[in-house]
Protein backbone atom coordinates (compact mmCIF):
# COMPACT_ATOMS: atom_id res chain seq x y z
CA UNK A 1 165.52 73.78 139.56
CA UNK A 2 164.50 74.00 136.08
CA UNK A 3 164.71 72.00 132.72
CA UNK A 4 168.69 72.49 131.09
CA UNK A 5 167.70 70.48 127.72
CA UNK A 6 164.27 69.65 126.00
CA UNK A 7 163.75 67.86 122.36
CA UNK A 8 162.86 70.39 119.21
CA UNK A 9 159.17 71.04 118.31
CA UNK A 10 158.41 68.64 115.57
CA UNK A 11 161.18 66.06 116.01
CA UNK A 12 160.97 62.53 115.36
CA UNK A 13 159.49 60.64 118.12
CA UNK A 14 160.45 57.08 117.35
CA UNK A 15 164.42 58.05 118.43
CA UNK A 16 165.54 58.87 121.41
CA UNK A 17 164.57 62.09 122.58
CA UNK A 18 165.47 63.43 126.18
CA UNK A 19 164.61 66.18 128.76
CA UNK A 20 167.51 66.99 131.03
CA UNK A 21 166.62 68.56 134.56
CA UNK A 22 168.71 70.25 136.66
CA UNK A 23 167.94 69.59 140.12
CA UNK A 24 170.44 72.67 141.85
CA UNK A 25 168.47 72.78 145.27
CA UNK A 26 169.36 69.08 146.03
CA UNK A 27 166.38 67.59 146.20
CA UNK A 28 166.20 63.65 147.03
CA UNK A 29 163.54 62.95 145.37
CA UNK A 30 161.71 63.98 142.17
CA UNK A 31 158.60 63.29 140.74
CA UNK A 32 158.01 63.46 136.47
CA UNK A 33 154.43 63.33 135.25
CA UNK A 34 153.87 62.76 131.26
CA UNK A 35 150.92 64.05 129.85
CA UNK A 36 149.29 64.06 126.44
CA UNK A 37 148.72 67.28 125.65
CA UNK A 38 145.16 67.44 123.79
CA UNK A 39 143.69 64.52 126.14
CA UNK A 40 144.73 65.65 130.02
CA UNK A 41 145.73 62.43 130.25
CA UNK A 42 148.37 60.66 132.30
CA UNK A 43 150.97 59.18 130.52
CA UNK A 44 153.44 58.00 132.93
CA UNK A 45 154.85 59.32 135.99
CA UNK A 46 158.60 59.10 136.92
CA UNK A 47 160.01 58.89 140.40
CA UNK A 48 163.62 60.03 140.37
CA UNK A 49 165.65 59.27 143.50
CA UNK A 50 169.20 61.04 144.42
CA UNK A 51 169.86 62.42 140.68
CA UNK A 52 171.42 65.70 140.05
CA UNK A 53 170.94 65.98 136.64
CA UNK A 54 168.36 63.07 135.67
CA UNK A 55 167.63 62.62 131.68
CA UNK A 56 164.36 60.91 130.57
CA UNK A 57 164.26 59.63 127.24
CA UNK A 58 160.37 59.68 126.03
CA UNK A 59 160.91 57.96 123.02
CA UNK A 60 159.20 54.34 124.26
CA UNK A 61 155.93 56.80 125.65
CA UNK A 62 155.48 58.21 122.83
CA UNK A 63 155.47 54.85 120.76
CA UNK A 64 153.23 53.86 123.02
CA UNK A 65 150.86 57.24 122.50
CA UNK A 66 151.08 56.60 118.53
CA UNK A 67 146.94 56.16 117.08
CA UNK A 68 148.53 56.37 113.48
CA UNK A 69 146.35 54.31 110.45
CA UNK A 70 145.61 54.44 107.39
CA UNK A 71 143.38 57.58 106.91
CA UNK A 72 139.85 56.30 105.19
CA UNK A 73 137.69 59.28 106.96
CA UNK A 74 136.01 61.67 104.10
CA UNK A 75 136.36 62.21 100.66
CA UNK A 76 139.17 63.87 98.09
CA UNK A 77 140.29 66.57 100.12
CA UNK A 78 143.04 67.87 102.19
CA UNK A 79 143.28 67.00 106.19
CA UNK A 80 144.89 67.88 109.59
CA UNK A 81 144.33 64.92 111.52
CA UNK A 82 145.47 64.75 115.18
CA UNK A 83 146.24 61.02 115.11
CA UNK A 84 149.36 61.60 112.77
CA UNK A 85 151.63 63.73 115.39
CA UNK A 86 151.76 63.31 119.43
CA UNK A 87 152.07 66.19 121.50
CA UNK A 88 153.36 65.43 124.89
CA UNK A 89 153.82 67.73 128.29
CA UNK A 90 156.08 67.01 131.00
CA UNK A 91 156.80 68.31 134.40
CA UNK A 92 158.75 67.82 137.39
CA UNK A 93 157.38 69.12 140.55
CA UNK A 94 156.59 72.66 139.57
CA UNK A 95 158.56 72.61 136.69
CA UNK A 96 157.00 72.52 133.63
CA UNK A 97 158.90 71.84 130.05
CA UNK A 98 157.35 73.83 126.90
CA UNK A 99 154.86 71.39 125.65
CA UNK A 100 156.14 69.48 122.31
CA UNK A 101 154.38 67.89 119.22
CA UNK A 102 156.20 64.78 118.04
CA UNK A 103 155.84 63.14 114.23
CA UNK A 104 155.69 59.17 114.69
CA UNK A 105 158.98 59.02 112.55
CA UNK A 106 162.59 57.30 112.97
CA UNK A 107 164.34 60.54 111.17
CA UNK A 108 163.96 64.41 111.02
CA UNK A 109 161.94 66.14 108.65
CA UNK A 110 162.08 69.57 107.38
CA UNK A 111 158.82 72.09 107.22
CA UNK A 112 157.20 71.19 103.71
CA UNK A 113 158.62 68.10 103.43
CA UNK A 114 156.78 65.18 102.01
CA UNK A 115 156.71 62.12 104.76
CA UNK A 116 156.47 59.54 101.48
CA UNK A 117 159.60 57.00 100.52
CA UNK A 118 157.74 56.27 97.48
CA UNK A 119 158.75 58.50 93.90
CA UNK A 120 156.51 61.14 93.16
CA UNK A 121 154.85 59.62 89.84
CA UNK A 122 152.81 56.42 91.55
CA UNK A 123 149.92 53.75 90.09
CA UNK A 124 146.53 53.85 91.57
CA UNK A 125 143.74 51.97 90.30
CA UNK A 126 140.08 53.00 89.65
CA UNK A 127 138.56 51.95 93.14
CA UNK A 128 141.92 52.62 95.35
CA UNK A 129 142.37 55.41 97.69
CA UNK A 130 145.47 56.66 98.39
CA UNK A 131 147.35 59.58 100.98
CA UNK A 132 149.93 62.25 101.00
CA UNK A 133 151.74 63.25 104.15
CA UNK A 134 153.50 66.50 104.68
CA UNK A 135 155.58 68.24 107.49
CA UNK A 136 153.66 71.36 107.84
CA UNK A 137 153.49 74.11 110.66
CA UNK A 138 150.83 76.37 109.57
CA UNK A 139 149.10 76.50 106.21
CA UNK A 140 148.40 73.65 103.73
CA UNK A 141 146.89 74.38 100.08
CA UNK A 142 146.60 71.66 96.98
CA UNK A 143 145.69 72.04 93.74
CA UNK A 144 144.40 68.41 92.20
CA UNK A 145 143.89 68.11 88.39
CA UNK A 146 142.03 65.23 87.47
CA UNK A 147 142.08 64.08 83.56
CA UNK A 148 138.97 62.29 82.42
CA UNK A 149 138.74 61.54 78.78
CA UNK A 150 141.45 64.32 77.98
CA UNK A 151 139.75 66.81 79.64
CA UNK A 152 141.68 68.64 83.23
CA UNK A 153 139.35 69.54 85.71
CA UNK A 154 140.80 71.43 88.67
CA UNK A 155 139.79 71.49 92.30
CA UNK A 156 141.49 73.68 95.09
CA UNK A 157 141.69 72.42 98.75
CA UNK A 158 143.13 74.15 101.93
CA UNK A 159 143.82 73.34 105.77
CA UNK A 160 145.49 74.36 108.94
CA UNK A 161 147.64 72.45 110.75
CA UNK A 162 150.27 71.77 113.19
CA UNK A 163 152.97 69.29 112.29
CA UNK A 164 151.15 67.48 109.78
CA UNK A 165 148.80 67.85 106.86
CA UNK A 166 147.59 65.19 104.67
CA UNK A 167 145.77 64.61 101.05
CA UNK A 168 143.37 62.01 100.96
CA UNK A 169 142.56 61.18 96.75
CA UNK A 170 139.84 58.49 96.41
CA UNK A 171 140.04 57.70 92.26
CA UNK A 172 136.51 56.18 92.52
CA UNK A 173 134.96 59.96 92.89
CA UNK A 174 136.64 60.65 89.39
CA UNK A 175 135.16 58.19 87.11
CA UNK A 176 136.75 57.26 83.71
CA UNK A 177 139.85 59.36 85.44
CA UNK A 178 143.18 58.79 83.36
CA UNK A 179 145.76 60.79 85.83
CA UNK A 180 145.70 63.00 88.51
CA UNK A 181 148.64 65.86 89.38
CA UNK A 182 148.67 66.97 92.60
CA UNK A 183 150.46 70.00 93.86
CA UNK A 184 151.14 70.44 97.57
CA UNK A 185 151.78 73.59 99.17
CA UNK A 186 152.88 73.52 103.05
CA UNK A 187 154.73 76.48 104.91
CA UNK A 188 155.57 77.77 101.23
CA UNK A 189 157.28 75.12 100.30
CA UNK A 190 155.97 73.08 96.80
CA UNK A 191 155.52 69.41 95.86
CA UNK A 192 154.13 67.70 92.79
CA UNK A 193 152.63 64.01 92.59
CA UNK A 194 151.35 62.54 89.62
CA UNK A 195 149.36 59.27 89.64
CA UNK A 196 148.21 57.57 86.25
CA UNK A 197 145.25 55.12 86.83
CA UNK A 198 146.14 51.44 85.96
CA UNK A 199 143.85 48.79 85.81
CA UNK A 200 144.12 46.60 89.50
CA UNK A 201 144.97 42.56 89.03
CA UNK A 202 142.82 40.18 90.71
CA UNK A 203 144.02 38.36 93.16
CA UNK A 204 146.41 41.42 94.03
CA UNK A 205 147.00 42.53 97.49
CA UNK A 206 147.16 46.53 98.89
CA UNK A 207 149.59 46.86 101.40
CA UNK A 208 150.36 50.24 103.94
CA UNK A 209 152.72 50.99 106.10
CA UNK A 210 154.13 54.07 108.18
CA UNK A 211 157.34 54.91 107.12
CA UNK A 212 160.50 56.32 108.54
CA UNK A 213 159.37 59.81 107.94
CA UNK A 214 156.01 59.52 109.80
CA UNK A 215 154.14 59.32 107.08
CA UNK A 216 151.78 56.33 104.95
CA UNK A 217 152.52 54.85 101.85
CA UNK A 218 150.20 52.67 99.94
CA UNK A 219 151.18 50.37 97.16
CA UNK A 220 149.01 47.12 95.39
CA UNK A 221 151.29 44.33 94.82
CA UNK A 222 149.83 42.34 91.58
CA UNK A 223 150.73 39.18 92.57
CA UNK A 224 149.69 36.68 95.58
CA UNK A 225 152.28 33.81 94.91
CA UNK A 226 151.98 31.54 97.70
CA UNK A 227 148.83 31.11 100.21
CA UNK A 228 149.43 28.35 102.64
CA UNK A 229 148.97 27.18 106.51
CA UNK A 230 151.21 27.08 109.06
CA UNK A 231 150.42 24.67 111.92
CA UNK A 232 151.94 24.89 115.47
CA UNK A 233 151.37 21.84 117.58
CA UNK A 234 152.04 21.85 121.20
CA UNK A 235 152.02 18.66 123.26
CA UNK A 236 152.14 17.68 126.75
CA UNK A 237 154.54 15.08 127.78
CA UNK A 238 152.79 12.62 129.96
CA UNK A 239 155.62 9.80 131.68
CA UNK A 240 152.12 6.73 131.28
CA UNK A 241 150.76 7.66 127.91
CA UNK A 242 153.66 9.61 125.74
CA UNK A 243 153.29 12.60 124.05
CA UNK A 244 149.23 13.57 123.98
CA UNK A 245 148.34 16.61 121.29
CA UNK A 246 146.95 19.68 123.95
CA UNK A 247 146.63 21.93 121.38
CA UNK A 248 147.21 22.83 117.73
CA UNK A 249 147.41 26.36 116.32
CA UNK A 250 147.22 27.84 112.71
CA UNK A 251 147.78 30.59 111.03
CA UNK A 252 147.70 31.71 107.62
CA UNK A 253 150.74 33.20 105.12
CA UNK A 254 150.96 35.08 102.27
CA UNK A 255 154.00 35.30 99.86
CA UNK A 256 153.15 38.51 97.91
CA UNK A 257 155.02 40.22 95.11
CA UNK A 258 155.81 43.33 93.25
CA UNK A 259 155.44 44.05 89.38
CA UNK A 260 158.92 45.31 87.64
CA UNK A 261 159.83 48.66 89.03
CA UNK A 262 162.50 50.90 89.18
CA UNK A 263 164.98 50.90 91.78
CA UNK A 264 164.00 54.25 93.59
CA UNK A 265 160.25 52.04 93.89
CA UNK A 266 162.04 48.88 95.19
CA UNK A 267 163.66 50.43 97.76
CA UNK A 268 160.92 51.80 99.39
CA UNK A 269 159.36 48.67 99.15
CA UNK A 270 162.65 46.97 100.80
CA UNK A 271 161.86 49.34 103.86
CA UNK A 272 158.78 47.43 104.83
CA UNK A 273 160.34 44.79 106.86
CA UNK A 274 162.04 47.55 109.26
CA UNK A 275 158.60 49.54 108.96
CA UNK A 276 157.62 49.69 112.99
CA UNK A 277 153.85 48.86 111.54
CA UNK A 278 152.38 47.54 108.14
CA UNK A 279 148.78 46.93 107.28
CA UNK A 280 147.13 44.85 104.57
CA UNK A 281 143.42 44.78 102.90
CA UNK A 282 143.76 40.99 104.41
CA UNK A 283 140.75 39.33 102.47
CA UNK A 284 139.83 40.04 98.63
CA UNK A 285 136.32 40.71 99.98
CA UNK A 286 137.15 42.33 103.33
CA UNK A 287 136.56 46.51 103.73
CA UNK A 288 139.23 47.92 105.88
CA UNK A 289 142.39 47.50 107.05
CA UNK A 290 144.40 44.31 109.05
CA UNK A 291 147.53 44.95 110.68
CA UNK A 292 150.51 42.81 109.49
CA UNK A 293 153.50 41.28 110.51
CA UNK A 294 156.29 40.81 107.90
CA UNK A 295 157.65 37.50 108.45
CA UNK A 296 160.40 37.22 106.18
CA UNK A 297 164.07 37.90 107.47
CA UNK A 298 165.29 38.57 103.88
CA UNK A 299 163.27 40.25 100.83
CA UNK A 300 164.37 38.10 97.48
CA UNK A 301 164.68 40.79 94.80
CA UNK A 302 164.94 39.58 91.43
CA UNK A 303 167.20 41.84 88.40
CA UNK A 304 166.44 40.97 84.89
CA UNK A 305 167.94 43.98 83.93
CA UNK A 306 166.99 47.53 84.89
CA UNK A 307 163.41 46.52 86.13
CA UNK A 308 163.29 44.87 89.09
CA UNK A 309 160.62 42.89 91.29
CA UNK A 310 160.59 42.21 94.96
CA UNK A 311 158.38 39.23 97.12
CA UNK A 312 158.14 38.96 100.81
CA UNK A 313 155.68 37.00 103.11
CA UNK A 314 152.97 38.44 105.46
CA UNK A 315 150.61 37.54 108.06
CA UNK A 316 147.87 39.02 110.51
CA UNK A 317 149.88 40.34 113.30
CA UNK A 318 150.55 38.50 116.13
CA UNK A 319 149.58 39.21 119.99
CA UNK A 320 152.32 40.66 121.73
CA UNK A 321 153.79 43.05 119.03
CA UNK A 322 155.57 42.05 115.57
CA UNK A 323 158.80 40.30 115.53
């Protein structure tokens, strides 16, 4: 017996991916144990009955695995952290598979490849953070040149990792910062960002969400356009007295929008309502992160010419998963 097809190292988790076993010597019943690889812990554990060839697709085990947020750990710097990738081992009886690291992404990635939909020149404002994903195997170096009254300063950063690396800029630790160019460097291959610091809108709302790739983008939409209530009212029908209100539950929407922006922005931002998980700084005054659900079925995109805006509604996610 032994394993006739396994997924590539580094492939995109959020897809189908599937072992194939061969079971030659007949066996009536098998037994598949999923573990994550860095924990020892169980997973799941498979019993296959009367299969020659059984397939498992891991795909909904390793959604399940997924710890990826918003990174908000440490300063300006350059990071490996285990919670963007999930490495999974799998066996059946004594056969073990090659263990595999998995990015939490819908589509393959290359080695140096940016996990970002957004364009590489990007807004941040004075007191926002933002974070660079990359596909890399082995080394990661970046060279960040902040510009603070016309004057480049330059600071060097380096980490190892495997599967991902990630750049972390916080604008707040470079006061009276105009722009920042970053350079990324991940299993030789090279990637420039530049940000230019814009002043941030009150009343305007940071979103971020994991994208396709398996990485986070960040992006402040100016404008809150609609706050309102939406009451649910459920009522017990009693044959005496009628209908009697049992309960009444409320939760609260936002209708948020973008400024003008070019179409390679827009359609990033046109992604979030597929994104498989979207977070919000909920509360003007709130420190941290809430998770989301995007509510709206259709994002209205308005084209006064080659600028265009884009508005969808939110709200704090739901128990039982987004919908």
């Amino acid at each position: 017996m032994s394993f006739y097809k396994i997924p590539q190292n580094y492939a995109p988790g959020f897809v189908p991916q599937r072992y194939t076993f061969i079971n030659d010597a007949a066996a009536a019943t098998l037994t598949a144990r999923l573990t994550d690889t860095r924990t020892a812990e169980s997973v799941a554990e498979l019993v296959l009955r009367d299969l020659w060839m059984p397939e498992i697709d891991v795909s909904a085990f390793l959604r399940r695995m997924a710890a990826t947020v918003p990174f908000e750990t440490g300063a300006t710097g350059l990071y490996a952290p285990t919670t963007r990738t999930m490495a999974l081992s799998l066996a059946i009886g004594s056969d073990k598979a090659p263990d595999r690291i998995f990015l939490p992404a819908t589509r393959e990635t290359r080695s140096g490849e940016p996990l970002t939909s957004l364009p590489e020149v990007r807004l941040i404002g004075a007191e926002e953070t933002d974070e660079v994903s990359v596909h890399c195997r082995t080394q990661c170096s970046a060279l960040l040149t902040a510009t603070c009254n016309g004057i480049p300063t330059q600071r060097t950063y380096g980490v190892a990792a495997e599967g991902v690396a990630l750049f972390r800029l916080a604008a707040a630790e470079f006061p009276d910062a105009e722009a920042f160019d970053l350079h990324l460097t991940a299993d030789g291959v090279e990637s420039h960002f530049r940000y230019e610091v814009a002043e941030t809108p009150a009343g305007s709302r940071r979103l971020a969400w994991l994208n396709e790739a398996g990485g986070i983008d960040r992006y402040t939409f100016p404008l809150t356009e609609e706050r309102r209530y939406e009451i649910e009212r459920r009522r017990l029908l009693l044959e005496e007295s009628g209908y009697t209100q049992t309960e009444a539950v409320g939760e609260e929407r936002l209708r948020i929008g973008s400024a003008y922006e070019p179409a390679a922005v827009l359609d990033a931002l046109a992604r979030l309502a597929a994104a498989p998980a979207v977070w919000a700084v909920w509360a003007v005054t709130e420190a941290g992160w809430t998770e989301v659900d995007v509510v709206s079925d259709s994002l209205r995109i308005e084209r006064p010419g080659t600028l265009q805006r884009l508005s969808l509604e939110i709200r704090p996610r739901q128990r039982g998963g987004r919908l």
